[in-house]
Protein backbone atom coordinates (compact mmCIF):
# COMPACT_ATOMS: atom_id res chain seq x y z
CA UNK A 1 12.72 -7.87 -14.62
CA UNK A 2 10.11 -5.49 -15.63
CA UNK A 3 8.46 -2.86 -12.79
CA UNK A 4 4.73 -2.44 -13.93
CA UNK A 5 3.88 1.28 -12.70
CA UNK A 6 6.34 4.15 -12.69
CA UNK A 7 4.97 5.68 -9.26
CA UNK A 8 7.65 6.23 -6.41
CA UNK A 9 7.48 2.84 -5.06
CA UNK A 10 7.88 1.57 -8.72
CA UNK A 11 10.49 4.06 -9.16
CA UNK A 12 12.51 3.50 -6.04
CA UNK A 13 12.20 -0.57 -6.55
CA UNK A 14 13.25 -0.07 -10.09
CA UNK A 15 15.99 2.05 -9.24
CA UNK A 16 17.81 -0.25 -6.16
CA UNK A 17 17.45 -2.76 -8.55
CA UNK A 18 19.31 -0.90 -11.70
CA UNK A 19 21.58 0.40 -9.22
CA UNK A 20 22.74 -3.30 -7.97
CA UNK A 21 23.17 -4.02 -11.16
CA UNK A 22 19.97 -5.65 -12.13
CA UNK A 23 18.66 -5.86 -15.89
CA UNK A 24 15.43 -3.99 -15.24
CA UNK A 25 13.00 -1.73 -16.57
CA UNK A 26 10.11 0.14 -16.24
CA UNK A 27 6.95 0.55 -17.45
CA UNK A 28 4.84 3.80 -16.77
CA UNK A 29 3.73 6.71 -18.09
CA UNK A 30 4.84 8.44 -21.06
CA UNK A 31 6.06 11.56 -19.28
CA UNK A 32 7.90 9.32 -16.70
CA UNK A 33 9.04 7.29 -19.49
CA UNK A 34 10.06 10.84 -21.03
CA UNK A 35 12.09 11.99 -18.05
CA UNK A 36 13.87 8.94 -17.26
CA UNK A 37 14.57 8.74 -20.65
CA UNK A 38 15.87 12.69 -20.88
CA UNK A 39 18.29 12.19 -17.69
CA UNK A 40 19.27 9.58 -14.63
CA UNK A 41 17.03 8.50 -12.07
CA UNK A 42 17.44 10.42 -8.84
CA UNK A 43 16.46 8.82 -5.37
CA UNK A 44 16.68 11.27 -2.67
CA UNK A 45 17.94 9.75 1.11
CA UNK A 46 16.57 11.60 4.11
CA UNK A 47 20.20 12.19 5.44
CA UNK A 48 20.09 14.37 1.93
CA UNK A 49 22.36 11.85 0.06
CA UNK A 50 21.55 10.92 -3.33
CA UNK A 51 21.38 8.19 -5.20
CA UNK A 52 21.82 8.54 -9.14
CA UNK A 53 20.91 5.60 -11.10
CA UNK A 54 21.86 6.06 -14.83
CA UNK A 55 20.27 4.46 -17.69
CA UNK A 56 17.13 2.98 -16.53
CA UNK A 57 15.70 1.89 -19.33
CA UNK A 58 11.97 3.11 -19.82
CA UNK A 59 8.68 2.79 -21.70
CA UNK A 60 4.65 2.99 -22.03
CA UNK A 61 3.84 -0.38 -23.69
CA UNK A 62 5.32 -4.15 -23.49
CA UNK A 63 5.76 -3.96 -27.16
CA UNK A 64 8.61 -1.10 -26.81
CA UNK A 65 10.93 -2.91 -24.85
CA UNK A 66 14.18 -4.33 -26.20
CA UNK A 67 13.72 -8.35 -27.00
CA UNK A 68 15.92 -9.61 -24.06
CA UNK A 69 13.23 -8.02 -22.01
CA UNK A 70 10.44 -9.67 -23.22
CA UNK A 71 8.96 -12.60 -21.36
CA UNK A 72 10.90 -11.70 -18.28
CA UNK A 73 11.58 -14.04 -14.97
CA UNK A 74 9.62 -11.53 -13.07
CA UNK A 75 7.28 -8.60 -13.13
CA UNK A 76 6.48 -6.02 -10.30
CA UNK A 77 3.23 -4.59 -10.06
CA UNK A 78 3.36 -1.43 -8.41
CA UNK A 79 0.08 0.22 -10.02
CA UNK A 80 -2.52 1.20 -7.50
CA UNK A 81 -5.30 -1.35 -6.19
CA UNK A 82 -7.96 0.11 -8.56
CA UNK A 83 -5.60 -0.08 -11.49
CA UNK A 84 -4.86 -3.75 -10.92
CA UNK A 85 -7.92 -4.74 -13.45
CA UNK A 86 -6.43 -2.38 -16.03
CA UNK A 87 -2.47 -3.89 -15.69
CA UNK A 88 -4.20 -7.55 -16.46
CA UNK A 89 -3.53 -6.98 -20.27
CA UNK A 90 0.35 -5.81 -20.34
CA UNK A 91 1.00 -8.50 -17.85
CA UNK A 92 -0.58 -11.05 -19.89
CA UNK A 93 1.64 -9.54 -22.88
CA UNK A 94 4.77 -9.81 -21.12
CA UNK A 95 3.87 -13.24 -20.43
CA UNK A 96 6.38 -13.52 -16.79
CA UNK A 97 7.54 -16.37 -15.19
CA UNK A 98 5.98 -15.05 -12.05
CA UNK A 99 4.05 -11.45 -11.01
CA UNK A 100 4.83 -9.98 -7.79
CA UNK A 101 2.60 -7.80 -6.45
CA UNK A 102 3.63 -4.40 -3.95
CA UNK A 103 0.36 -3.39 -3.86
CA UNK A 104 -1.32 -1.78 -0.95
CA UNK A 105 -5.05 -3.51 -0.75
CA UNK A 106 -6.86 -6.69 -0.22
CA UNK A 107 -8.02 -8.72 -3.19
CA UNK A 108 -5.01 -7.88 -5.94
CA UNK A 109 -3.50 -11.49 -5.35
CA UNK A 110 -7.04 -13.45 -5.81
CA UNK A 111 -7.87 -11.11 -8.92
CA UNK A 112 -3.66 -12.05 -10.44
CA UNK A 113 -4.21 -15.25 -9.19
CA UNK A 114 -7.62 -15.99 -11.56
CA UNK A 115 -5.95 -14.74 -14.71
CA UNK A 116 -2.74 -16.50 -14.05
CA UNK A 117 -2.87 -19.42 -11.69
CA UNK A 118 -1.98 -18.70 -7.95
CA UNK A 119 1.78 -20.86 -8.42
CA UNK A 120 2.64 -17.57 -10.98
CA UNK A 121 1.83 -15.02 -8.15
CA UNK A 122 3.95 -13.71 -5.35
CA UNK A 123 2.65 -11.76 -2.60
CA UNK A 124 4.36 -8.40 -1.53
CA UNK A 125 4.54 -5.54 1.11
CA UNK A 126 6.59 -2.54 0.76
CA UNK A 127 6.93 -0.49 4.01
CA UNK A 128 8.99 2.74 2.80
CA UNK A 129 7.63 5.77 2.68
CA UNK A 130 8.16 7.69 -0.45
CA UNK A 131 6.91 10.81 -2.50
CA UNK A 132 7.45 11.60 -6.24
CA UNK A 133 9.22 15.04 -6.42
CA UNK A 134 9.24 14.93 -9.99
CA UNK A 135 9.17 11.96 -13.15
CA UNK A 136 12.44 11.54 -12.60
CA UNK A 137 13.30 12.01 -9.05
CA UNK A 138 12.10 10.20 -5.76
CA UNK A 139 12.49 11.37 -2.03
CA UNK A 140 12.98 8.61 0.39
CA UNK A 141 11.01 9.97 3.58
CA UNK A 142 11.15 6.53 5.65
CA UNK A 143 13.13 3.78 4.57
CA UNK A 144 11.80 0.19 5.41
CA UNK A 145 11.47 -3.40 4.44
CA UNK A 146 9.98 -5.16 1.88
CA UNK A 147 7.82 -8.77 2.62
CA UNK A 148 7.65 -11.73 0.36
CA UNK A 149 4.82 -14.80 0.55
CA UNK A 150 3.99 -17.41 -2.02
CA UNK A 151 0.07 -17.44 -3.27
CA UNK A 152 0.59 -21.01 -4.81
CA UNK A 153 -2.02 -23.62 -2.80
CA UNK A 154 1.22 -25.87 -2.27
CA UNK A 155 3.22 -23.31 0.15
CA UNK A 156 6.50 -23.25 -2.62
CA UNK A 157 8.48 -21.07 -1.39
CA UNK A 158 10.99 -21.23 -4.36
CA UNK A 159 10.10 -18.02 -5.80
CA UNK A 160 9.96 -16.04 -2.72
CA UNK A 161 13.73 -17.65 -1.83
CA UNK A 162 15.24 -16.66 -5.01
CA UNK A 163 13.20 -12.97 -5.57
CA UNK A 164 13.78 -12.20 -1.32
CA UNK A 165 17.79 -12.80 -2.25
CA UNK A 166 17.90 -10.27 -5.58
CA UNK A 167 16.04 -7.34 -3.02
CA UNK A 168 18.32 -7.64 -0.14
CA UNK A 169 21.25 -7.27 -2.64
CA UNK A 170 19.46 -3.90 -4.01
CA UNK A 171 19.39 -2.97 -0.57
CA UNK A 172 15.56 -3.98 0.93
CA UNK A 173 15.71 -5.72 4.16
CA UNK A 174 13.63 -8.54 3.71
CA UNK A 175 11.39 -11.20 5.24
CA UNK A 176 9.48 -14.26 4.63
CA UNK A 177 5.92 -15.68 5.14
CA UNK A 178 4.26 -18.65 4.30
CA UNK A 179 0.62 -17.10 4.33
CA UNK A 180 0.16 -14.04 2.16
CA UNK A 181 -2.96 -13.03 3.77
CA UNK A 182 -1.78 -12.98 7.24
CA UNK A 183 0.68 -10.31 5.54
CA UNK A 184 -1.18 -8.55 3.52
CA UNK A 185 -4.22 -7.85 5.74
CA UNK A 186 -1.60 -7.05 8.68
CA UNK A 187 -0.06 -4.29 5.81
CA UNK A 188 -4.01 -3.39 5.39
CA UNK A 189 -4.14 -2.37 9.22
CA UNK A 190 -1.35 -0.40 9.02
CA UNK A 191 -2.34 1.44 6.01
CA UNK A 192 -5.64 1.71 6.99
CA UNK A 193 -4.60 4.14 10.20
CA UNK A 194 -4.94 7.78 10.38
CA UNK A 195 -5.34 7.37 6.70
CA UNK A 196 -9.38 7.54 6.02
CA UNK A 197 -10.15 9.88 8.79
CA UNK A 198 -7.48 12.20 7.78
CA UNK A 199 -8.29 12.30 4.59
CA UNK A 200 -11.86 13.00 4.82
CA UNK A 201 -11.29 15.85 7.70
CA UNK A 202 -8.90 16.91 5.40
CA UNK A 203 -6.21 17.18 9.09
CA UNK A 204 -3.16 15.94 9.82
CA UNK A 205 -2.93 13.00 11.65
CA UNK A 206 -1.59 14.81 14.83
CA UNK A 207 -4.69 16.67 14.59
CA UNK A 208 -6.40 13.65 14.62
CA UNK A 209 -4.78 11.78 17.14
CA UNK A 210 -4.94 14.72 19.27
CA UNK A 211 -9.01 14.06 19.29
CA UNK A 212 -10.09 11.26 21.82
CA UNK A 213 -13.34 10.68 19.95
CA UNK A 214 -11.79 10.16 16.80
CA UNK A 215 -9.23 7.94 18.16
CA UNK A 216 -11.81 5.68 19.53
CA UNK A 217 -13.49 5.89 15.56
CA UNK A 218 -9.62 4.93 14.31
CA UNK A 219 -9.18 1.98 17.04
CA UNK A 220 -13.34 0.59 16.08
CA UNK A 221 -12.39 1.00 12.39
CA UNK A 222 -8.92 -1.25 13.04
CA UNK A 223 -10.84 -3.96 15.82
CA UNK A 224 -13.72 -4.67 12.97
CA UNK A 225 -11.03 -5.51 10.49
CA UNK A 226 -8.89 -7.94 13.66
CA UNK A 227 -12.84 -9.20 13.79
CA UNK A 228 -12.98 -10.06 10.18
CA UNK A 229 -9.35 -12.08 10.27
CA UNK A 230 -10.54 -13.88 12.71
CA UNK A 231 -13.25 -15.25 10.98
CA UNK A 232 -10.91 -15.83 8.32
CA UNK A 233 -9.08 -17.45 10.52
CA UNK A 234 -6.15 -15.31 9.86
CA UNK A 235 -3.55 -14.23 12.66
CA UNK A 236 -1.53 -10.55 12.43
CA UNK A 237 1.94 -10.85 11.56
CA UNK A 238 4.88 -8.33 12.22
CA UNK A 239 6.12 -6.31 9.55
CA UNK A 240 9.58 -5.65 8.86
CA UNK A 241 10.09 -2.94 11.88
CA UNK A 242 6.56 -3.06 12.38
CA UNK A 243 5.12 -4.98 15.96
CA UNK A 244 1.83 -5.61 13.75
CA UNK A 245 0.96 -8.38 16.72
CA UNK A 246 1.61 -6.14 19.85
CA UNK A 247 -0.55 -3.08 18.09
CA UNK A 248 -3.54 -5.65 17.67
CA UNK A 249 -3.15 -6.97 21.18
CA UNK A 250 -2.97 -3.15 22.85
CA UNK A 251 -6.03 -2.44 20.84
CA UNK A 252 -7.99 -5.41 22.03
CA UNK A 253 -7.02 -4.36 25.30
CA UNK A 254 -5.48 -1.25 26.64
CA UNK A 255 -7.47 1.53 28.00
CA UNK A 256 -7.88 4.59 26.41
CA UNK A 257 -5.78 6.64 29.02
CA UNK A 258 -2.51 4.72 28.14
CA UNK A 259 -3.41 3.79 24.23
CA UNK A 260 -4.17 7.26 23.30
CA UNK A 261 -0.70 8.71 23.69
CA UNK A 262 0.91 5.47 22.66
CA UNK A 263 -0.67 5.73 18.91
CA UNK A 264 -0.38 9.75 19.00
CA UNK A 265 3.06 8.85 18.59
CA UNK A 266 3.51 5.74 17.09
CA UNK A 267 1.18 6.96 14.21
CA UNK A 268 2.77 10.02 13.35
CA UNK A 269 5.93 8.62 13.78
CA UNK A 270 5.53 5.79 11.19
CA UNK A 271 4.92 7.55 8.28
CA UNK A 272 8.07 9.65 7.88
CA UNK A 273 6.39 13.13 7.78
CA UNK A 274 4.38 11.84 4.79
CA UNK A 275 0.94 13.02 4.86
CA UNK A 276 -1.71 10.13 4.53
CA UNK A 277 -2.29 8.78 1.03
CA UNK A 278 -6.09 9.20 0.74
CA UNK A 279 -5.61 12.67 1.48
CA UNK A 280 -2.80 13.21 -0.87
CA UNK A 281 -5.41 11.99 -3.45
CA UNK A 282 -8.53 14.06 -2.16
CA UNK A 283 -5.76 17.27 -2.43
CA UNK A 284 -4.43 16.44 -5.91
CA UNK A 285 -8.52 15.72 -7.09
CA UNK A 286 -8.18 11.87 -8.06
CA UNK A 287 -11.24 11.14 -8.41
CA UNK A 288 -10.32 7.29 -7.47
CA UNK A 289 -8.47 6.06 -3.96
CA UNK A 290 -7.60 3.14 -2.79
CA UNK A 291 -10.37 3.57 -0.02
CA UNK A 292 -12.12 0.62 -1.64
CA UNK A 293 -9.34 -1.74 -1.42
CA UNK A 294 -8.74 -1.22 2.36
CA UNK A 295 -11.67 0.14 4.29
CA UNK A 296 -13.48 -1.17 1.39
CA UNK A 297 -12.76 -4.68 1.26
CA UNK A 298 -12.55 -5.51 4.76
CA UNK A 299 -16.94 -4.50 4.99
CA UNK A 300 -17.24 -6.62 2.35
CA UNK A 301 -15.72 -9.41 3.32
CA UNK A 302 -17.09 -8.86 6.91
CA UNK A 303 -20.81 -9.26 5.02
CA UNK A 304 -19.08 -12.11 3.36
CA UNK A 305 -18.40 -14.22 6.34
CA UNK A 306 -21.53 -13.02 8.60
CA UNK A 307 -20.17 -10.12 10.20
CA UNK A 308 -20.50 -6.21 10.09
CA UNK A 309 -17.71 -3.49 9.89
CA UNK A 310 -19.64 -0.25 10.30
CA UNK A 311 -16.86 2.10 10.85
CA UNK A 312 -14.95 0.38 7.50
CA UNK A 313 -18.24 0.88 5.34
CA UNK A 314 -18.67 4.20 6.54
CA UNK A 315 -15.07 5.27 6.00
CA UNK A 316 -14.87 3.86 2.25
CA UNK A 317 -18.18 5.50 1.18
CA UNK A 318 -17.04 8.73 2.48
CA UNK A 319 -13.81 8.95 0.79
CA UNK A 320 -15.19 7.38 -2.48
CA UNK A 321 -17.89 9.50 -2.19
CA UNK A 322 -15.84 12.80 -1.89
CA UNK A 323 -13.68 11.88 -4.32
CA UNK A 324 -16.24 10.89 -7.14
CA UNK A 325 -17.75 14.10 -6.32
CA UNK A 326 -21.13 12.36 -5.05
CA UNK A 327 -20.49 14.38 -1.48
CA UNK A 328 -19.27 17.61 -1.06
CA UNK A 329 -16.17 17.59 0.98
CA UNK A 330 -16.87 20.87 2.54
CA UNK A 331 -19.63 18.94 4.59
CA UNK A 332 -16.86 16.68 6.65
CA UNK A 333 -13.58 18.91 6.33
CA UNK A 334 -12.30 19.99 10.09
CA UNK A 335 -16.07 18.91 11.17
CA UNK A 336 -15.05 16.12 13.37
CA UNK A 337 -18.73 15.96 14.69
CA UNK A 338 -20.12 15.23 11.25
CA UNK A 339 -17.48 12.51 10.49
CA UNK A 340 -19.04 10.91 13.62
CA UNK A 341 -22.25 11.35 13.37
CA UNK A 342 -21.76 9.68 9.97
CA UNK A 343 -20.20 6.12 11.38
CA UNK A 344 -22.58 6.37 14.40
CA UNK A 345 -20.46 7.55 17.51
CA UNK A 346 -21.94 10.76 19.17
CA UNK A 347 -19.25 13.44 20.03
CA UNK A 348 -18.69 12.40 23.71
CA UNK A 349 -18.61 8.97 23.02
C-alpha cells in the first residue's frame, strides 16, 4: 500500500497500518519524508500512551520507492480537497489496483473517478481527530471510525470487503455503504459545522455556539445543504459514532429553545478539543482551505439542480476570500454582526 499525503490523517493511517504489520509507505513531503526517515513514527493516544511505529518507509516521488512497492494493490489519498488535481499525476505513476480516497470534500471521487474509471475508486471517511505535533509525531485528540463505499456504477463491493478487513486489523472500527454520496455528503455536514463561522470570526466554537444568532446562521447553512441532497435524491447516513440521521431530523425540526443547548454540546464535544480546520488554516496563513470543497460545493451544486444555498455561498467566499487575501480579516474577526449582515440575517434574527 502506498499513503498519498504525509499529513496526520496520512500519518496516523500509515502508521496503524505499519504497526499491524502492513507493507506500507508513505508519500509526502520531503521534510516529513526527512523525519520519518531520521527516527520512528510516534502516534500520541489521549490517555498519553504512545504508539512507536519503526521503520516506516518514506519518500517525495513514486519513482523513489523500492520496486515491490511499485504498482501497489492500493493507494490512500489523504492530500487535501484542493490538492486532489495536483495528486492526479503520482497516482497515475503508481498505477494502483484501486485509489481510496479519505478526503474531506465533495467532488474528489467524480474528479478520481474521470481519470481512472469509477470501478478503480473507493470512497472514504475518516472521523478521528488528529493534529501534527511535529513530521514525525501525531497526537490522537479523538479517536473514531473510518467508512468505506464503492464508486463503481455496478455496487461491487469487493474492494470495500477486502480494504474494510486490513483497517479493522490496524485498529479502525469500520463500516460499510453501498452509496458513497450518501456518506460523503453526511461527512460534509459534519465537517461543515462550527467550522466556517469559526474560522472567519476567528472564535472558538463555544463562543459561537454560545450566540443564538449565529446558531440559527450554522443550522440555515446545514438545512440548505439537507435541501440540496434531497434534490439529489440522497438520504443522511450515520457515521461511525456519529447519529448523522437524528442531527438532520432535530434540525428540520426542533425549536431553537431545546436545539441550541443540544449542539452547544454536541459540537464542541465532537471534535476532541481540536480547534476547527478552516481556522487552523486562516491562523497558520494558507492561503487555500478546503472552504470550496464543503461550503463551496454544496452552492454549486444547489445552482446545479435549481436551488439556492445562500448561507453556503456566503460562507465559502468569505473564507476564500480572507484567505487569498481579497478581504481583510480584521473586517469579520469577533464582529458577529458583520458575519451576518454578510449572509443576510439581521442581528436579532
Amino acid at each position: 500500500m502506498v499513503v498519498v499525503g504525509g499529513g496526520a490523517i496520512g500519518l496516523l493511517v500509515a502508521g496503524r497500518l505499519a504497526h499491524a504489520s502492513q507493507r506500507v509507505v508513505v508519500l509526502a513531503r520531503p521534510r516529513t519524508v526527512q523525519a520519518l526517515n531520521a527516527q520512528p513514527l510516534r502516534i500520541v493516544q489521549k490517555d498519553g500512551q504512545t504508539q512507536v511505529v519503526d521503520r516506516l518507509v518514506a519518500a517525495t516521488e513514486p519513482h523513489q520507492l523500492p520496486d515491490d512497492y511499485q504498482h501497489p494493490d492500493l493507494a490512500i489519498l489523504s492530500v487535501k480537497g484542493y490538492d486532489t488535481a495536483g495528486a492526479l499525476p503520482t497516482l497515475a505513476a503508481l498505477k494502483p489496483a484501486l485509489v481510496l480516497t479519505l478526503q474531506n470534500g465533495i467532488g474528489n471521487e467524480e474528479l478520481l473517478a474521470a481519470h481512472f474509471g469509477p470501478a478503480r475508486v473507493l470512497s472514504g471517511a475518516i472521523t478521528s481527530s488528529v493534529e501534527m505535533q511535529s513530521p514525525g509525531e501525531v497526537a490522537v485528540l479523538k479517536m473514531g471510525s473510518i467508512g468505506l463505499a464503492p464508486v463503481n456504477d455496478t455496487n461491487d463491493m469487493t474492494g470495500v470487503h477486502r480494504w474494510s478487513a486490513v483497517l479493522r486489523q490496524a485498529g479502525f472500527p469500520t463500516r460499510e455503504y453501498a452509496d458513497y454520496r450518501a456518506l460523503k455528503w453526511s461527512k460534509a455536514l459534519l465537517n461543515m459545522i462550527g467550522n466556517a463561522t469559526s474560522a472567519i470570526l476567528d472564535r472558538s466554537v463555544e463562543a459561537v455556539y454560545a450566540n443564538p444568532c449565529l446558531v440559527a446562521l450554522e443550522r440555515r447553512m446545514f438545512l440548505e445543504g439537507l435541501v440540496v441532497m434531497n434534490r439529489l435524491g440522497i438520504r443522511p447516513v450515520n457515521l461511525p459514532r456519529y447519529p448523522t440521521v437524528l442531527l438532520a431530523m432535530l434540525m428540520r425540526s426542533l425549536p431553537p429553545a431545546l436545539l441550541n443547548p443540544l449542539l452547544r454540546r454536541a459540537v464542541a464535544g465532537g471534535r476532541g478539543g481540536k480547534a476547527p480546520s478552516l481556522c487552523l488554516a486562516l491562523r497558520q496563513g494558507h492561503t487555500r482551505t478546503e472552504a470550496d470543497t464543503l461550503y463551496g460545493a454544496v452552492a454549486r451544486t444547489a445552482c446545479e439542480v435549481g436551488e439556492h444555498a445562500p448561507v453556503n455561498a456566503a460562507l465559502s467566499y468569505a473564507v476564500s476570500g480572507i484567505a487569498s487575501g481579497a478581504l481583510p480579516w480584521e473586517t469579520f474577526r469577533h464582529r458577529p454582526e458583520r458575519l451576518l449582515e454578510l449572509v443576510g440575517m439581521g442581528e436579532g434574527e
